[in-house]
N, C-alpha and C. Protein backbone atom coordinates (compact mmCIF):
# COMPACT_ATOMS: atom_id res chain seq x y z
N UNK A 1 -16.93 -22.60 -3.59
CA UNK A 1 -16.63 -21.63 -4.63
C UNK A 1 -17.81 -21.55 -5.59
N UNK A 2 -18.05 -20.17 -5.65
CA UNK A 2 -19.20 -19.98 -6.90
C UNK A 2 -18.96 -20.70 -8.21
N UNK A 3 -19.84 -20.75 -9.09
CA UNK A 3 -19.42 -21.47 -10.35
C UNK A 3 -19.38 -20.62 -11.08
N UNK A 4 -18.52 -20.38 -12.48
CA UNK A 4 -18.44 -19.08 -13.15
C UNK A 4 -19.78 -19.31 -14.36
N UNK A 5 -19.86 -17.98 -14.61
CA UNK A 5 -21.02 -17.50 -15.66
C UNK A 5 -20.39 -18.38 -16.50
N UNK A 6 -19.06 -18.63 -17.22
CA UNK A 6 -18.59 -19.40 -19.08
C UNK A 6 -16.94 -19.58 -18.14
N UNK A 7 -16.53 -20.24 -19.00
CA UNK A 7 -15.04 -20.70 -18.85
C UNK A 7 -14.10 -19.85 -19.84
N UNK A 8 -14.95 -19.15 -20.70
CA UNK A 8 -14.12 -17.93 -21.32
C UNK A 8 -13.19 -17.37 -20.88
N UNK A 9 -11.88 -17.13 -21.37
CA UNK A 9 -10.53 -16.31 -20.41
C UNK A 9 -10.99 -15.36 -20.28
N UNK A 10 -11.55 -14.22 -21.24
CA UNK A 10 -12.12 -12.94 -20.59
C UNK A 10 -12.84 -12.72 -19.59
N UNK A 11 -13.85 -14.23 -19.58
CA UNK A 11 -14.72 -13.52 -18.24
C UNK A 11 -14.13 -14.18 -17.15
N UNK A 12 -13.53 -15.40 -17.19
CA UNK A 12 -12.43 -15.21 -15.96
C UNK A 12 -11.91 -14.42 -15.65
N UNK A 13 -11.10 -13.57 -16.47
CA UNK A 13 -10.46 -12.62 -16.25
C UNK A 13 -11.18 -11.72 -15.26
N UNK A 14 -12.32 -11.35 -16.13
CA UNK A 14 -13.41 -10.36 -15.59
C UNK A 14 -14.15 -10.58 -14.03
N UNK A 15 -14.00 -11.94 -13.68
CA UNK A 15 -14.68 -12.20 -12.71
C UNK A 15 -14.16 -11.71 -11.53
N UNK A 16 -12.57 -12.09 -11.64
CA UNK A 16 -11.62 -11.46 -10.42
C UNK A 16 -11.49 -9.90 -10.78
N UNK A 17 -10.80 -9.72 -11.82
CA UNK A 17 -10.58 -8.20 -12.15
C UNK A 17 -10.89 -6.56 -12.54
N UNK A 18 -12.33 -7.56 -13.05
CA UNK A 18 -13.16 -6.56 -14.15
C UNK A 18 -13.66 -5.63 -12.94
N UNK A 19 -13.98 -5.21 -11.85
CA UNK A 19 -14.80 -4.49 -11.65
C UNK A 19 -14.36 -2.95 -11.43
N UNK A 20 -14.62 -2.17 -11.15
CA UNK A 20 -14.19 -0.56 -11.28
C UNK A 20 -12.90 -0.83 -10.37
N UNK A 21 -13.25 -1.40 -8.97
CA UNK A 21 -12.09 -1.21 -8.41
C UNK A 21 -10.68 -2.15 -8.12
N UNK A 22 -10.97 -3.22 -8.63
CA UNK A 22 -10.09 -4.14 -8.18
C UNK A 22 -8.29 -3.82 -8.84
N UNK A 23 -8.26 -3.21 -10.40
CA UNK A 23 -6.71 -3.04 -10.66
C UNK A 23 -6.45 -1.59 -10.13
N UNK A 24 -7.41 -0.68 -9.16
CA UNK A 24 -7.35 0.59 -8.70
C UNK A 24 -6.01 0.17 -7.55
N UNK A 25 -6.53 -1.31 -6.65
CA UNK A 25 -6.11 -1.75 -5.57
C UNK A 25 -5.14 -2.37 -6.35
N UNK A 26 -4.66 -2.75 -7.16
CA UNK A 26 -3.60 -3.45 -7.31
C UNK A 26 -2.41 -2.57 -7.78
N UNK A 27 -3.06 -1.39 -8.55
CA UNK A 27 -2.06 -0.29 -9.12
C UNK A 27 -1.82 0.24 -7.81
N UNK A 28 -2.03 0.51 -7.08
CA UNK A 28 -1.76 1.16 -5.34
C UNK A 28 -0.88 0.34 -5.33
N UNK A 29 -0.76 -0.65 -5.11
CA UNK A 29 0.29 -1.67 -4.18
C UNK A 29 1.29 -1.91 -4.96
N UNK A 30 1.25 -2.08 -6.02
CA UNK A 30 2.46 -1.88 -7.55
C UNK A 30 3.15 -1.13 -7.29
N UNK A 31 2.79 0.14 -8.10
CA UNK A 31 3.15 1.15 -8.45
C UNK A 31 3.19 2.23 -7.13
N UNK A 32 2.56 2.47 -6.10
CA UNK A 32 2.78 3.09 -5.05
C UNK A 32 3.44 2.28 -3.63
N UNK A 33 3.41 1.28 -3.80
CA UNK A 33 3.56 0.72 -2.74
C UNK A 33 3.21 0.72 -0.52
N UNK A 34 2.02 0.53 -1.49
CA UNK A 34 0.75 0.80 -0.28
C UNK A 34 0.10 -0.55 -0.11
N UNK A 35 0.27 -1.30 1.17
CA UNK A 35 0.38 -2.45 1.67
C UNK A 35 -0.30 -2.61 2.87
N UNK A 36 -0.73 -1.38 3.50
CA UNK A 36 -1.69 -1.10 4.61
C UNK A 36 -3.17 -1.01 3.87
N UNK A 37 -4.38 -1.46 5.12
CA UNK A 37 -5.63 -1.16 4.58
C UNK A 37 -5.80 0.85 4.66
N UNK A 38 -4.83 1.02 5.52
CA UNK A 38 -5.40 2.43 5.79
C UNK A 38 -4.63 3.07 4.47
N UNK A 39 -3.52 2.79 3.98
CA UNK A 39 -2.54 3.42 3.14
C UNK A 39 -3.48 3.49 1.76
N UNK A 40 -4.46 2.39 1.65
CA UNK A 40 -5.06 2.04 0.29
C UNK A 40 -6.48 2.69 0.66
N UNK A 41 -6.60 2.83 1.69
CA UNK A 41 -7.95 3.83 1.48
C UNK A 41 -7.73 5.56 1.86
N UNK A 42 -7.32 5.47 2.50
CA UNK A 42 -6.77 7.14 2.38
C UNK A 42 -5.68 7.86 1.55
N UNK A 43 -4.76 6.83 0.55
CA UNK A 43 -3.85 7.75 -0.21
C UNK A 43 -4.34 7.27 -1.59
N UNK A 44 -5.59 6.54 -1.89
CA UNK A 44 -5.85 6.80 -3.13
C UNK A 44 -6.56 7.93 -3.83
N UNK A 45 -6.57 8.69 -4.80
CA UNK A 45 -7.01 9.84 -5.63
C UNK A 45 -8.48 9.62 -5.58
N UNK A 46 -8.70 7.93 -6.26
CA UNK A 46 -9.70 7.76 -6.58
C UNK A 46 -11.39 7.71 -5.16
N UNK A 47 -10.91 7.72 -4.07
CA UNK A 47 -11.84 7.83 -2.97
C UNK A 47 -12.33 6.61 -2.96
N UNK A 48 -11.99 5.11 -2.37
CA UNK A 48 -12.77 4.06 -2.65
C UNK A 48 -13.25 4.25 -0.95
N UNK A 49 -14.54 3.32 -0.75
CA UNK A 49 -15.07 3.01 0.16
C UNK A 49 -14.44 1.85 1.26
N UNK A 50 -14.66 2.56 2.63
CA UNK A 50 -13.92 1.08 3.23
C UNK A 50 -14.57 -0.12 2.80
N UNK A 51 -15.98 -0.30 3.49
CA UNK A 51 -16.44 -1.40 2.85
C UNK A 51 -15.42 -2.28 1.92
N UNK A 52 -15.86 -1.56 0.32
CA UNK A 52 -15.47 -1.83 -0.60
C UNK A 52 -13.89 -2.74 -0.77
N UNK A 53 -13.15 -1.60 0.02
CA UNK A 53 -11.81 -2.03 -0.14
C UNK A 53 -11.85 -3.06 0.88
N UNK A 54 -12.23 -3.39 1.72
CA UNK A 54 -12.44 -4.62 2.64
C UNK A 54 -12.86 -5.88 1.74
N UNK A 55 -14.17 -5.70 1.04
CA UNK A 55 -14.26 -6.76 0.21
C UNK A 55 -13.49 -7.17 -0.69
N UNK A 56 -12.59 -6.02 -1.18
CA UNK A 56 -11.87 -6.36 -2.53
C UNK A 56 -10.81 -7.25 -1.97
N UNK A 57 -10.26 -6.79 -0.81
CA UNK A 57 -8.74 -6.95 -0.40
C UNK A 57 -8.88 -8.84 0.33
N UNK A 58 -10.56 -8.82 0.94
CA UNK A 58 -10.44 -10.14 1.19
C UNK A 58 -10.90 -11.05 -0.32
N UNK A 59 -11.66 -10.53 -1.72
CA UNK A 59 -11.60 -11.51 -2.94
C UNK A 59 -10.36 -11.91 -2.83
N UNK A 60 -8.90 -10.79 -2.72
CA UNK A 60 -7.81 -11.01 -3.65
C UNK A 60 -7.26 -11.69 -2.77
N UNK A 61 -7.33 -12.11 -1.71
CA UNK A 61 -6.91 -13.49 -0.64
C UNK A 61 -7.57 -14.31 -1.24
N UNK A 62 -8.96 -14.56 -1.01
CA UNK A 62 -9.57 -15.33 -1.55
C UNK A 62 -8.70 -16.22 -2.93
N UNK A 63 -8.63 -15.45 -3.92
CA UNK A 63 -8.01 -15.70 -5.28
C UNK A 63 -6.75 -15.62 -5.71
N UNK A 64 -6.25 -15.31 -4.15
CA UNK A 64 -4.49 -16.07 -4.64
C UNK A 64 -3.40 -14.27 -4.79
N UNK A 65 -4.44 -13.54 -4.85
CA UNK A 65 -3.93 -12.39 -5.42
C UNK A 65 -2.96 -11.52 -4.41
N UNK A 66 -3.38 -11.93 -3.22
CA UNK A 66 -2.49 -11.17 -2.06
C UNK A 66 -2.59 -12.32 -0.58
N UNK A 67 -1.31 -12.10 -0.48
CA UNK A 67 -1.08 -12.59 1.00
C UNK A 67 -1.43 -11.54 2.39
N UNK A 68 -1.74 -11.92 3.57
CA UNK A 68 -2.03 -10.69 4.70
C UNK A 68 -0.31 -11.60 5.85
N UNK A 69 0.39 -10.58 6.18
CA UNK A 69 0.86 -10.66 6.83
C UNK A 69 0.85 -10.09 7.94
N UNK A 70 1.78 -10.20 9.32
CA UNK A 70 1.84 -8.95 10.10
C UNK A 70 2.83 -8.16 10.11
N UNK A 71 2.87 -6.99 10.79
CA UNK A 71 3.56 -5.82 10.28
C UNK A 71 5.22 -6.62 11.34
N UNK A 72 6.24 -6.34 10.50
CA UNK A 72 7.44 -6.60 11.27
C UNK A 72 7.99 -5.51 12.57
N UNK A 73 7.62 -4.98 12.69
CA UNK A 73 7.61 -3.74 14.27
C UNK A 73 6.53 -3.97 15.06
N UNK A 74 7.27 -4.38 16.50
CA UNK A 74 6.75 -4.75 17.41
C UNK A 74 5.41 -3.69 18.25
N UNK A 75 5.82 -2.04 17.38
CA UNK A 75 4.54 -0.74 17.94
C UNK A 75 3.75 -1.42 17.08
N UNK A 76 3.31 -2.03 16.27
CA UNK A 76 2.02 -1.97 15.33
C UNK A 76 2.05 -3.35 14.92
N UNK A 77 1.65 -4.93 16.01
CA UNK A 77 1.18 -5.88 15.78
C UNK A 77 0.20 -6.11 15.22
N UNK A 78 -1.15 -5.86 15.15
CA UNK A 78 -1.91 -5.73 14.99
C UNK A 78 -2.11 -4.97 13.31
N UNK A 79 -1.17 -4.65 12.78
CA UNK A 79 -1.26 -4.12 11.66
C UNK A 79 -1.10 -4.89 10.17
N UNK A 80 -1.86 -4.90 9.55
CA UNK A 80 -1.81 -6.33 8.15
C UNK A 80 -0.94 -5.81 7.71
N UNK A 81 0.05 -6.57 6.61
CA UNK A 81 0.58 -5.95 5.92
C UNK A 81 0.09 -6.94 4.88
N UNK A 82 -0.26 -6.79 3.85
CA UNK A 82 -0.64 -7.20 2.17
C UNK A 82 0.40 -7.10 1.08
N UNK A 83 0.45 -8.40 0.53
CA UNK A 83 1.58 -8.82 -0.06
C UNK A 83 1.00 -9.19 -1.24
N UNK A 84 1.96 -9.06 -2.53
CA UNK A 84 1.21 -9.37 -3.75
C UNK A 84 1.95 -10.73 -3.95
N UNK A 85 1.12 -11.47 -4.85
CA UNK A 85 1.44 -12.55 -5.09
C UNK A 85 1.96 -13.12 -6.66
N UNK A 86 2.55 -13.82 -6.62
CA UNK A 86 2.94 -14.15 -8.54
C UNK A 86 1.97 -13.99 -9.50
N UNK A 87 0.61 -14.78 -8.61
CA UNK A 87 -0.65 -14.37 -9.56
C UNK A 87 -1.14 -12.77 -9.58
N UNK A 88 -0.70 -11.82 -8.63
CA UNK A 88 -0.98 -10.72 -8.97
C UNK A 88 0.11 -9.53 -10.05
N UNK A 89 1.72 -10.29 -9.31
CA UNK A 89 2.74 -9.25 -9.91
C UNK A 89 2.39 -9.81 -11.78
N UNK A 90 1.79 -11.65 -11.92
CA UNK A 90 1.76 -11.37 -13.59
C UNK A 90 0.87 -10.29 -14.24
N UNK A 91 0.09 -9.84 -13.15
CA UNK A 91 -0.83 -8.73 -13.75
C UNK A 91 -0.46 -7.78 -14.32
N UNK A 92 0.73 -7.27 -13.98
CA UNK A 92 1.74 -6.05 -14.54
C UNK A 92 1.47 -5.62 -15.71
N UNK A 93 1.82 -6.49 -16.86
CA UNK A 93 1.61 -6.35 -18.14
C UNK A 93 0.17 -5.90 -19.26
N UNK A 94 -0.63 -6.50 -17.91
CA UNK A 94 -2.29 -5.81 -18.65
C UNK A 94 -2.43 -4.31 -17.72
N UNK A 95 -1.95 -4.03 -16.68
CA UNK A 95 -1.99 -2.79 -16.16
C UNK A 95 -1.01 -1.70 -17.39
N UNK A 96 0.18 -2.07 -17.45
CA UNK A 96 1.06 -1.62 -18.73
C UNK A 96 0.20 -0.95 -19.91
N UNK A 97 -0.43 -2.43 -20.61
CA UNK A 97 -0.98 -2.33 -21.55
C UNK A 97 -2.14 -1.30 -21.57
N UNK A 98 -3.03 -1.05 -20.52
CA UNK A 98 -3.92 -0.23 -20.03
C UNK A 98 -2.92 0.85 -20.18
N UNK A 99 -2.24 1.07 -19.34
CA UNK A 99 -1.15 2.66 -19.46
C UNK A 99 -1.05 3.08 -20.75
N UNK A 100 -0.51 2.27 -21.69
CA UNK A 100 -0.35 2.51 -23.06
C UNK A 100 -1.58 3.30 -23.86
N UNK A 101 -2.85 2.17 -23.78
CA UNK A 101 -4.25 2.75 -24.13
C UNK A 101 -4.57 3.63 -23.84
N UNK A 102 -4.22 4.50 -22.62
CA UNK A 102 -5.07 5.64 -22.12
C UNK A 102 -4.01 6.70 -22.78
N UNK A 103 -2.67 6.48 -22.72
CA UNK A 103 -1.92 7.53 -23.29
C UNK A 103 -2.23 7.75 -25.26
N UNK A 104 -2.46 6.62 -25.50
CA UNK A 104 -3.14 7.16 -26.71
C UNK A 104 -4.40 7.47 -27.10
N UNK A 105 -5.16 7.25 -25.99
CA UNK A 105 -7.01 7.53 -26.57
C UNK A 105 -7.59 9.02 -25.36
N UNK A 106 -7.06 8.88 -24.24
CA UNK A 106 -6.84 9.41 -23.34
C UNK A 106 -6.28 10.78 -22.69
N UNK A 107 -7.12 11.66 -21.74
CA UNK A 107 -6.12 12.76 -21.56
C UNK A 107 -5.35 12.93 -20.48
N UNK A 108 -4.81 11.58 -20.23
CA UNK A 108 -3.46 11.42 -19.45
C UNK A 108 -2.17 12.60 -19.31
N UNK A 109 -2.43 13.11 -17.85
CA UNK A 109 -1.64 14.04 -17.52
C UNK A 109 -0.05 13.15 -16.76
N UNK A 110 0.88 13.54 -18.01
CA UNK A 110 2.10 13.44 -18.35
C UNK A 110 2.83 13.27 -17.61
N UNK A 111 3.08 14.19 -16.84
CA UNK A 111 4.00 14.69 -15.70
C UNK A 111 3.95 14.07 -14.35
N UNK A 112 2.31 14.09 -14.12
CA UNK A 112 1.75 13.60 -12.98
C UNK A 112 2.44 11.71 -12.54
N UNK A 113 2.05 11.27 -13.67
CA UNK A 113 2.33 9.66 -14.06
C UNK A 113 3.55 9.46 -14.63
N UNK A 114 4.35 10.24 -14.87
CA UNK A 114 5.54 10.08 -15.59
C UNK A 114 6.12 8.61 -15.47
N UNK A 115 6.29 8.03 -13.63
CA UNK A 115 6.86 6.98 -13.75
C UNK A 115 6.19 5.41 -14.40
N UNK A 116 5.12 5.48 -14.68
CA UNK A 116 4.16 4.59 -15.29
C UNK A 116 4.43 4.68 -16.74
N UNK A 117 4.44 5.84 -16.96
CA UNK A 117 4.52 5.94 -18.69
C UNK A 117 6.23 5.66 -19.24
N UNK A 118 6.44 5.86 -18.13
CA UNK A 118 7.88 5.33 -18.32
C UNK A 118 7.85 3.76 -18.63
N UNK A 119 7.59 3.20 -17.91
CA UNK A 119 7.55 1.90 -17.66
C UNK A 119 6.82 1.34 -18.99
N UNK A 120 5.87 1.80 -19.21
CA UNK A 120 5.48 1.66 -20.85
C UNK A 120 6.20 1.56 -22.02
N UNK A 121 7.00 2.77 -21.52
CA UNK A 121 7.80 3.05 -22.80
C UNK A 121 9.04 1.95 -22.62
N UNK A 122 9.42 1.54 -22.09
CA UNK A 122 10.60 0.78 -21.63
C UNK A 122 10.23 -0.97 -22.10
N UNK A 123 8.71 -1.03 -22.23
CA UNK A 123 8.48 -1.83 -23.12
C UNK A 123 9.08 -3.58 -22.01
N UNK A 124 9.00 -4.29 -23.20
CA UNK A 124 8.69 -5.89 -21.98
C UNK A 124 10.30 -6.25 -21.17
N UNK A 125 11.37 -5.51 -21.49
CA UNK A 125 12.59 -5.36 -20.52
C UNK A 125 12.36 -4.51 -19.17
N UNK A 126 11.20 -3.54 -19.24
CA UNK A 126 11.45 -2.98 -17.94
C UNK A 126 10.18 -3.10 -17.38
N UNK A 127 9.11 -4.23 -18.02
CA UNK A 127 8.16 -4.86 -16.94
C UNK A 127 8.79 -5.74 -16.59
N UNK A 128 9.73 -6.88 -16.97
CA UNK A 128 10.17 -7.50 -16.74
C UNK A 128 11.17 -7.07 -15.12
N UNK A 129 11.32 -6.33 -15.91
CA UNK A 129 12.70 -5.77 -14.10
C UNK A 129 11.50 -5.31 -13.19
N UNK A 130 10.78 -4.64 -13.65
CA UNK A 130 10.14 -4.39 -12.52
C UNK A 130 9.23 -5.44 -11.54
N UNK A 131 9.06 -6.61 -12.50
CA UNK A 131 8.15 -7.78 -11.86
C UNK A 131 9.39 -8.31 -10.85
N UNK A 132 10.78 -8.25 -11.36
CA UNK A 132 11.61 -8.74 -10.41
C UNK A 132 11.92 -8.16 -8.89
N UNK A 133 11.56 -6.68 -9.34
CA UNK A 133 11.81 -5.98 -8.01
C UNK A 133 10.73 -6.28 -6.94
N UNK A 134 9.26 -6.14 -7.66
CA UNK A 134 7.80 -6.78 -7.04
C UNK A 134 8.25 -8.16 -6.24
N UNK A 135 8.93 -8.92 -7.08
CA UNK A 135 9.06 -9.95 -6.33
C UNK A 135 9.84 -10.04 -5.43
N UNK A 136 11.09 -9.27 -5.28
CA UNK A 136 12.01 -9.42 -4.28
C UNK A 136 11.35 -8.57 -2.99
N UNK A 137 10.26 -7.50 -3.20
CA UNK A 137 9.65 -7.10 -1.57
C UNK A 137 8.69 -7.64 -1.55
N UNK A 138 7.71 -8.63 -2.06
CA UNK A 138 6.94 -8.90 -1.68
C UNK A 138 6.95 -10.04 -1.39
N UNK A 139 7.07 -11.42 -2.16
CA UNK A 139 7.30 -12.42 -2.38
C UNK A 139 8.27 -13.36 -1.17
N UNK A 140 9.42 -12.53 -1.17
CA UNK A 140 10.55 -12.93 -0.04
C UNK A 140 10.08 -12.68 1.37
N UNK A 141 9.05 -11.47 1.46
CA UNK A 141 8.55 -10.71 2.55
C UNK A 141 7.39 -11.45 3.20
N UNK A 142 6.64 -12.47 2.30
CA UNK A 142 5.91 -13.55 2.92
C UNK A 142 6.26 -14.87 3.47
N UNK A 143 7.91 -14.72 3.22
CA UNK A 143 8.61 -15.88 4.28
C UNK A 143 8.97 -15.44 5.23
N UNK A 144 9.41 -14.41 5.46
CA UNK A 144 9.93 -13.80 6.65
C UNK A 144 8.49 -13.54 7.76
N UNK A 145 7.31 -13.23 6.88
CA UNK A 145 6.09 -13.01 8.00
C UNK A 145 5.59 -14.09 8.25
N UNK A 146 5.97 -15.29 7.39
CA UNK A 146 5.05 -16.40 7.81
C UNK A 146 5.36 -17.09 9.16
C-alpha cells in the first residue's frame, strides 16, 4: 500500500474520493442502482471512460468500497455484479450534503433529480432509511454470492 501524502481526514478522504470521478460511480450505484460495469459506463450522463471506470471500480475493491460478485442467473456467469459496502453506503451523507450545496449555490434542475432532493429534504431520518434499504440489497446480496 502506498503511503499517504498527511494523515489529515480530508486528504484521506481525498485520496479515495476526491477525484472527478469516484462519487460519480458511487452516486450510480446508490441512487440508480447500477451494479454492472456496462450499466455504469453506458447509463451515466456524465460519459466516463472505460479505462477509467475500470480503475475506479478496482480502487473501490481495493479500499473496501465495493464487493465484485457473480451475477445470480445462470445466462450471464460471467457477469460481475458490484456491491456496495458499509464503508461505501456511510458515504451517503456527504453525497446528501453535496445535494444540498448544489441546490443552494447551483443550477440544479429540479424535476430532473427530484428523488435526491427529496432525500435531502427528508433530512438524517430518510438517509438513515435509505442506508437501511442500501443495506438490505447489497450487503445481504454478498452472502448469497459468496
Amino acid at each position: 500500500m502506498e503511503p499517504h501524502r498527511s494523515y489529515c481526514p480530508v486528504n484521506l478522504a481525498i485520496e479515495v474520493i476526491g477525484d472527478k470521478w469516484s462519487l460519480l460511480i458511487l452516486r450510480d450505484m446508490i441512487f440508480y442502482k447500477r451494479r454492472h460495469f456496462n450499466e455504469l459506463l453506458r447509463q451515466s450522463e456524465e460519459k466516463i471512460a472505460s479505462n477509467i471506470l475500470r480503475d475506479r471500480l478496482a480502487m473501490f475493491e481495493k479500499e473496501g468500497l465495493v464487493t465484485k460478485g457473480k451475477g445470480p442467473d445462470d445466462i450471464h456467469k460471467q457477469k460481475v455484479t458490484y456491491s456496495l459496502t458499509e464503508k461505501s453506503i456511510d458515504l451517503l451523507p456527504v453525497l446528501v450534503s453535496a445535494i444540498g450545496w448544489s441546490i443552494k449555490y447551483e443550477p440544479v434542475n429540479m424535476q430532473k433529480y427530484k428523488p435526491a432532493i427529496d432525500l435531502f429534504a427528508a433530512g438524517q431520518a430518510g438517509i438513515e432509511g435509505f442506508q437501511k434499504l442500501l443495506r438490505e440489497e447489497h450487503l445481504t446480496a454478498d452472502v448469497v454470492q459468496a
